[in-house]
Protein backbone atom coordinates (compact mmCIF):
# COMPACT_ATOMS: atom_id res chain seq x y z
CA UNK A 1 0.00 0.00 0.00
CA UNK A 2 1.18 3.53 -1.01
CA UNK A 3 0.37 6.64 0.45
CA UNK A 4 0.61 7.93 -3.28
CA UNK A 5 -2.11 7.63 -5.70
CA UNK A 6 -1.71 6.13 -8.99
CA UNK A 7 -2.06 8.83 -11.01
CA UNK A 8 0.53 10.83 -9.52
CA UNK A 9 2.98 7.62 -9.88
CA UNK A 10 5.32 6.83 -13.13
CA UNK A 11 7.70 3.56 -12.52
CA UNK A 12 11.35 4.45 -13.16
CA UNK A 13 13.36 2.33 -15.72
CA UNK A 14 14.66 -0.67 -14.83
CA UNK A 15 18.39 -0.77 -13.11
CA UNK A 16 19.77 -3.05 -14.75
CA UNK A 17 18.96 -3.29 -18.73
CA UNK A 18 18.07 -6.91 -18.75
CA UNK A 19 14.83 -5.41 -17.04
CA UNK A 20 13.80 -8.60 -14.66
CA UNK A 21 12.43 -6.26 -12.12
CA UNK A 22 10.06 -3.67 -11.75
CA UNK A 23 11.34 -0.26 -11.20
CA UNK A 24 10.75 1.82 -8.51
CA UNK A 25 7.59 4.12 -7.94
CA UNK A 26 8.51 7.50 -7.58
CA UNK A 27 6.31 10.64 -8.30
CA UNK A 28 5.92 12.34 -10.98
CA UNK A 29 7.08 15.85 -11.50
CA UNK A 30 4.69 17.05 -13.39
CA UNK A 31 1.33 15.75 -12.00
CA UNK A 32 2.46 16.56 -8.49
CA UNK A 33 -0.72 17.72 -6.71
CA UNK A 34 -1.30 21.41 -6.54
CA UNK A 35 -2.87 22.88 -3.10
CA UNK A 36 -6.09 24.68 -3.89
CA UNK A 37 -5.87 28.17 -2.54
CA UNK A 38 -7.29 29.42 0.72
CA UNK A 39 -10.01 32.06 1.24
CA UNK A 40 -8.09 34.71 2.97
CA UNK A 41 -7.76 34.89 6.60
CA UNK A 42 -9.27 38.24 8.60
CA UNK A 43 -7.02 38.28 11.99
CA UNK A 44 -7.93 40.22 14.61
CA UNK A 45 -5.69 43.09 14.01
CA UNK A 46 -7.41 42.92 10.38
CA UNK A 47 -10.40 42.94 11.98
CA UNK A 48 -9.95 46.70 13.56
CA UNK A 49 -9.17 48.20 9.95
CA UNK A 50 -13.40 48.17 9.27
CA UNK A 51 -13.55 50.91 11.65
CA UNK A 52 -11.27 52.88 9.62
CA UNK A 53 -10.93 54.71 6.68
CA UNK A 54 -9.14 51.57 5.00
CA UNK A 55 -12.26 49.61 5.34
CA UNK A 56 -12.68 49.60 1.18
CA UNK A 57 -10.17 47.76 1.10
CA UNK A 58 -11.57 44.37 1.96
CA UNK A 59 -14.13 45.56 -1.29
CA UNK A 60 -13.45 44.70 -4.85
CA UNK A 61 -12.34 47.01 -6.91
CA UNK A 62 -15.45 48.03 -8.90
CA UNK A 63 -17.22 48.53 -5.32
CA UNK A 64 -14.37 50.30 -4.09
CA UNK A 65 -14.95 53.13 -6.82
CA UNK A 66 -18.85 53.18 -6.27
CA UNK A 67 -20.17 57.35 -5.99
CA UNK A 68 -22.45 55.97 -3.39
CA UNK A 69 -19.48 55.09 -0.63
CA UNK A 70 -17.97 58.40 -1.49
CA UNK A 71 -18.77 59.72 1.94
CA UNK A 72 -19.21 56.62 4.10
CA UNK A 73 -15.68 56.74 6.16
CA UNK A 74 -16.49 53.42 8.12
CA UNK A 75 -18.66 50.06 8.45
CA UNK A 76 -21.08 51.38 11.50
CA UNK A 77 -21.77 54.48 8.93
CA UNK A 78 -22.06 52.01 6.06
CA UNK A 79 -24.48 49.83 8.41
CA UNK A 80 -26.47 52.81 9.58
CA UNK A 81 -27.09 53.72 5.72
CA UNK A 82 -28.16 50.66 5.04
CA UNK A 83 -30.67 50.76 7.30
CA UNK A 84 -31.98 53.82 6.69
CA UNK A 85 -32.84 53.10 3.07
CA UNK A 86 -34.31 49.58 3.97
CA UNK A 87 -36.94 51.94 6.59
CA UNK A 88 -37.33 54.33 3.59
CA UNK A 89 -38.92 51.42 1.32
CA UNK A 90 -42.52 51.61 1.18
CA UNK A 91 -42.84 55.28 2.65
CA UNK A 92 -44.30 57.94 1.11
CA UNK A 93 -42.47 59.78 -0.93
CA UNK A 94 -41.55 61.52 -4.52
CA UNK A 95 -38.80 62.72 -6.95
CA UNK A 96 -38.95 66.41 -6.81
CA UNK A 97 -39.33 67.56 -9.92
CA UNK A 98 -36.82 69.41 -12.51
CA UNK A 99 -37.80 72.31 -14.92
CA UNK A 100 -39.18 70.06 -17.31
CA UNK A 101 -42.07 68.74 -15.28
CA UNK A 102 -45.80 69.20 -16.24
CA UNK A 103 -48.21 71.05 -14.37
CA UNK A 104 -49.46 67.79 -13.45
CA UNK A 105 -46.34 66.72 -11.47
CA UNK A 106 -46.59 70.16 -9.93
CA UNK A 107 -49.79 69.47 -8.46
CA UNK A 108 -49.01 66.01 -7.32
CA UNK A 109 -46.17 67.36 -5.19
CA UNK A 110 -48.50 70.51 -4.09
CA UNK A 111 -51.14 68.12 -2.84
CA UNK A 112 -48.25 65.52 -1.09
CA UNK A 113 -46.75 68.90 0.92
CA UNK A 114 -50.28 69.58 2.24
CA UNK A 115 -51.78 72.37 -0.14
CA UNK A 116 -55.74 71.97 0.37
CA UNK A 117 -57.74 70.85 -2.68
CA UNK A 118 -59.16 74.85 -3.08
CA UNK A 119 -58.17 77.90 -2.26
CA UNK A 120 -60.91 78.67 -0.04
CA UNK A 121 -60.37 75.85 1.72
CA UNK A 122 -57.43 77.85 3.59
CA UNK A 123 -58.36 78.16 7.42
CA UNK A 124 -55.92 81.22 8.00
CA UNK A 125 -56.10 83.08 11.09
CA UNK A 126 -55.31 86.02 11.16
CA UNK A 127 -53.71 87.72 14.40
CA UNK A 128 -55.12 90.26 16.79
CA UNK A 129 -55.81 93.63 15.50
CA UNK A 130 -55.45 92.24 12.08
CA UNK A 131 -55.76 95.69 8.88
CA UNK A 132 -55.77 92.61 6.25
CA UNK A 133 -59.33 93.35 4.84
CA UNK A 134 -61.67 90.13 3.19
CA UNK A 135 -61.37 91.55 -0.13
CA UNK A 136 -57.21 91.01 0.18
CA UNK A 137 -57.24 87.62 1.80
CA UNK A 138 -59.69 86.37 -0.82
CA UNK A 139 -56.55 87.40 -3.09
CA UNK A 140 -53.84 86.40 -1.30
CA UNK A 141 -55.64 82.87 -0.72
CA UNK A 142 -56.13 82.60 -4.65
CA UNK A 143 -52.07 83.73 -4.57
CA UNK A 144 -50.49 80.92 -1.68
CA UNK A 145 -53.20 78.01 -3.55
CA UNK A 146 -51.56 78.83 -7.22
CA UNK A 147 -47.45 78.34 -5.67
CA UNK A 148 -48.45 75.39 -4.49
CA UNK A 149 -48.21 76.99 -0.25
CA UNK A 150 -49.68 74.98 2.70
CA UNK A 151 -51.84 76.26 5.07
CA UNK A 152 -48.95 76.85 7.78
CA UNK A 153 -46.90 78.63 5.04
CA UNK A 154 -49.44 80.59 3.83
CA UNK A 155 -50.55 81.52 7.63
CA UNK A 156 -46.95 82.34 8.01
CA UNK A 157 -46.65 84.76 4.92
CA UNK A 158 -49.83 86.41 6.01
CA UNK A 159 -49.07 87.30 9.36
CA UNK A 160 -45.71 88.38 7.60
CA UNK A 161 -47.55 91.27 5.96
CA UNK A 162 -49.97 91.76 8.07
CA UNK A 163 -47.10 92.89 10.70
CA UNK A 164 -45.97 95.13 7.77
CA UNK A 165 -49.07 96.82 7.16
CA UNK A 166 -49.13 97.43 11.00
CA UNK A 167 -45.34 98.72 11.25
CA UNK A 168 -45.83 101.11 7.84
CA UNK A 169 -48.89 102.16 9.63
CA UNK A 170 -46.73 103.01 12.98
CA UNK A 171 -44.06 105.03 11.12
CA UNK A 172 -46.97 106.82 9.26
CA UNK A 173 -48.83 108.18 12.78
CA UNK A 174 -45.19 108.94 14.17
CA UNK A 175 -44.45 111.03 10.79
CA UNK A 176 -47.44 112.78 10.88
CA UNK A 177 -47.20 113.95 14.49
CA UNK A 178 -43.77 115.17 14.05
CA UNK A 179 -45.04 117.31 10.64
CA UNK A 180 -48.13 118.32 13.02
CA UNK A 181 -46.23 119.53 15.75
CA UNK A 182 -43.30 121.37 13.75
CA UNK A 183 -46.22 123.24 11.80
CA UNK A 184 -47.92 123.84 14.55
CA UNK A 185 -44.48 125.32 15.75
CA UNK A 186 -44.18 127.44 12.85
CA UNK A 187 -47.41 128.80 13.05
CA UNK A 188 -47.24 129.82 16.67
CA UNK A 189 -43.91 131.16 15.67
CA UNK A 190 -45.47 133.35 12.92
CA UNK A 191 -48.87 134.59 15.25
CA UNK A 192 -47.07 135.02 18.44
CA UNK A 193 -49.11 136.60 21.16
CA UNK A 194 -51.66 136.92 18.84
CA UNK A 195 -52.19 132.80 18.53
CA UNK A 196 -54.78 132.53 21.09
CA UNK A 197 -57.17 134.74 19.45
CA UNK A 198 -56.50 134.00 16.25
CA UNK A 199 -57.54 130.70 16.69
CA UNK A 200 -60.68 131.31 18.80
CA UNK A 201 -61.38 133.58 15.20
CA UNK A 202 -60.75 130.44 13.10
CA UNK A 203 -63.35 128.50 15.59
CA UNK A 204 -66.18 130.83 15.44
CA UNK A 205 -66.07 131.09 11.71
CA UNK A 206 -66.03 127.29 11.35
CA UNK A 207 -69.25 127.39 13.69
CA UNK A 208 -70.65 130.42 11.68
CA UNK A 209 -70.29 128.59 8.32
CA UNK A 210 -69.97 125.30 9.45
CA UNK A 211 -72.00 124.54 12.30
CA UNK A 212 -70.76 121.53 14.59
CA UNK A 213 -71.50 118.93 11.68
CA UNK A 214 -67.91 120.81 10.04
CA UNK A 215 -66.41 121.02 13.47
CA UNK A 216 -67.18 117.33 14.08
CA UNK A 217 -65.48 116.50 10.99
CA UNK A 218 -62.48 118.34 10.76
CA UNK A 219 -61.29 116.79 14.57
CA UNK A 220 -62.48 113.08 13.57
CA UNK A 221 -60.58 113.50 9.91
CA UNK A 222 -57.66 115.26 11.99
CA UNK A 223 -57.78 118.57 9.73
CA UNK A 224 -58.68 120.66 13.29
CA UNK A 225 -55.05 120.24 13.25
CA UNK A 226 -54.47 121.89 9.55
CA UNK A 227 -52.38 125.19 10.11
CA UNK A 228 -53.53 125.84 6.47
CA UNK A 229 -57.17 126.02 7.30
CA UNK A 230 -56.03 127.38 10.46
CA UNK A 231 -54.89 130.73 8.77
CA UNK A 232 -57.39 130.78 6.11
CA UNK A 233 -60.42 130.70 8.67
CA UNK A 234 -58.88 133.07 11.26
CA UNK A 235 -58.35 135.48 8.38
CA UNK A 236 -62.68 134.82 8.13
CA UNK A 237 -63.34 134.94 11.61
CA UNK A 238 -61.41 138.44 11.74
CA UNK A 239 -62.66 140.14 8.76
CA UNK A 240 -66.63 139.05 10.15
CA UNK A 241 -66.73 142.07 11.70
CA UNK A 242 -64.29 144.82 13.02
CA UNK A 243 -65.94 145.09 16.91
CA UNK A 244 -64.27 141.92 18.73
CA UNK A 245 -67.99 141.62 20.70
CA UNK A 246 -69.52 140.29 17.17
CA UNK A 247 -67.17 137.31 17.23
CA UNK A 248 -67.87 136.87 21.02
CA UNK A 249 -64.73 138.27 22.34
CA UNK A 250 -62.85 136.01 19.80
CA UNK A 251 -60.08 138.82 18.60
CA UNK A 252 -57.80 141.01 20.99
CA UNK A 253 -55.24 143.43 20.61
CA UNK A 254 -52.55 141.02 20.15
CA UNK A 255 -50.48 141.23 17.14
CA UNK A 256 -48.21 138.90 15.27
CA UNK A 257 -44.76 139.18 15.41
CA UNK A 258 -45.12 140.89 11.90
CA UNK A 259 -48.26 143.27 12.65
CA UNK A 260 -46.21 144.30 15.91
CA UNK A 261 -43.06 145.09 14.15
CA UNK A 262 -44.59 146.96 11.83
CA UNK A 263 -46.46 148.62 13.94
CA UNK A 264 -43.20 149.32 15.94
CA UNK A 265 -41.43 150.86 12.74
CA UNK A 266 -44.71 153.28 12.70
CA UNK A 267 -44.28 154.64 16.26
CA UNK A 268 -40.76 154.92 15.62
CA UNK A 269 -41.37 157.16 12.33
CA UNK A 270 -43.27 159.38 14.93
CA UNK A 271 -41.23 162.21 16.10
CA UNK A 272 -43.50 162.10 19.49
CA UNK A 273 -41.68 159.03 20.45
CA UNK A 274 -38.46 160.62 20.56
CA UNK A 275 -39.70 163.87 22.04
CA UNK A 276 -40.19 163.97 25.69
CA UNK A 277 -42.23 167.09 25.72
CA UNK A 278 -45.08 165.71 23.75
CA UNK A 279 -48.26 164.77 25.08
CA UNK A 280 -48.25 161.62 23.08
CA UNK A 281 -44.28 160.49 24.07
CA UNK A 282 -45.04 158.27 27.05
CA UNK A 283 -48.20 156.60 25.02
CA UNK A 284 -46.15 155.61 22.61
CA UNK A 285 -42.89 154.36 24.49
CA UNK A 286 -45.23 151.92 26.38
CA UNK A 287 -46.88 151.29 23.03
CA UNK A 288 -43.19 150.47 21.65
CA UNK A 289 -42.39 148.36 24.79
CA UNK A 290 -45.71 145.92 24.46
CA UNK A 291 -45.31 145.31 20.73
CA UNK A 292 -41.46 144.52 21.51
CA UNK A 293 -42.95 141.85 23.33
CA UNK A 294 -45.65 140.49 20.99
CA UNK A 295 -42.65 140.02 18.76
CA UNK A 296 -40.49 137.92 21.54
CA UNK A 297 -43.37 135.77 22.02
């Protein structure tokens, strides 16, 4: 018995050439056996690698190359993505569409994110103290259902304005009382002493004309605040009638800053003023010193 096979045996030629015996049994070169090759062996220290960035190279070399891997730096990442796409199978979800997709696809994806089937069928509401009037949120409804918005986005975008409207509406009140006030300024400037009683003029010819139906109107549409009408109706109330008790004590003998200092340069053209003898001279120096003070005012 051998421990060699037969086919991997040749017998050698005979010793001596008369040939009586068989020759020996010795291998054969060139059908020795040939040892299949092992699967490689992973040792521990191999092991550690697949929590490295060397882990592609246990891959082949197509894999290796794959854009997907690109940004996987380990196996536990590589795991983790795996399982996220296997939870992602069967949910509900869609390609987002590129520039050449149909209205159609548009309103696919519209109805998926949530946009109702109408655009009255928005439920937006609105914040306190809302100035968005029906007749605009009918429009800006027909607006958020045609880009495709949800009813958060579009309750978002409306409060977004709406806060505008009410900031614009702010600076406009401020503005207006600043204008008020430095006209109001001006024209107290330009009357002086004389304000009071020009505006008590103003007031009784609004009444006389007017009645309190204009007087009513002029403080609710804030033009009672109008230095324009102001001066146009205190020249009205004062040209009524020259005696101050037909405008029920409305006029006095204030002057404006320009009536007084004309009526200073007067008294000063007056040789009695300078002339201490005259019967008129003290008269007229008080005069002088009361209209210098009309014109501080």
């Amino acid at each position: 018995m051998t421990f060699l096979s037969r086919r991997h045996l040749v017998r050698s030629p005979d010793i001596n050439e008369g040939g009586g015996g068989g020759g020996l049994l010795v291998p054969d070169p060139v059908a020795a056996p040939v040892t299949p090759s092992a699967a490689p062996i992973i040792t521990t220290e191999q092991k550690a690698d697949w929590n490295s960035e060397n882990w592609k190279d246990f891959l082949e070399e197509d894999l290796k190359t794959d854009p997907s891997l690109k940004h996987i730096k380990d196996i536990p990442t590589a795991v983790k993505s795996y399982i996220h796409a296997q939870r992602m199978i069967g949910a509900d979800k869609f390609l987002v569409p590129n520039k050449y997709a149909t209205p159609d696809e548009w309103t696919n994806i519209y109805t998926k994110l949530g946009r109702p089937e109408a655009a009255d069928k928005y439920d937006i509401k609105s914040e306190d103290g809302s100035l968005i009037s029906p007749e605009f949120m009918k429009g800006f409804k027909e607006a958020a259902f045609k880009a495709g918005l949800n009813p958060q986005q579009a309750t978002e975008f409306s409060n977004f304005y709406d806060k505008q409207v009410k900031d614009a509406q702010a600076q406009m009140i401020i503005y207006e009382d600043e204008q008020t006030n430095q006209e109001i300024g001006e024209l107290k400037k330009e009357w002086g002493a004389a304000y009071d009683s020009k505006i008590k003029a103003a007031q009784v010819a609004l009444k006389a004309f007017g009645g309190d139906e204009i007087m009513t109107y002029l403080k609710e549409s804030g033009l009672d605040t109008n230095t324009k009408l102001a001066r146009l109706f205190a020249k009205v109330g004062e040209s009524l009638s020259e005696d101050q008790n037909d405008l029920g004590g409305a006029t006095s003998n204030a002057l404006t800053p320009m009536a007084a200092d004309k009526e200073l340069n007067g008294i000063m053209s007056n040789p009695a003023y300078f002339d201490k003898d005259h019967p008129d001279h003290e008269r007229l120096v008080n005069y002088a010193v009361e209209l210098r003070n009309w014109k501080k005012v």
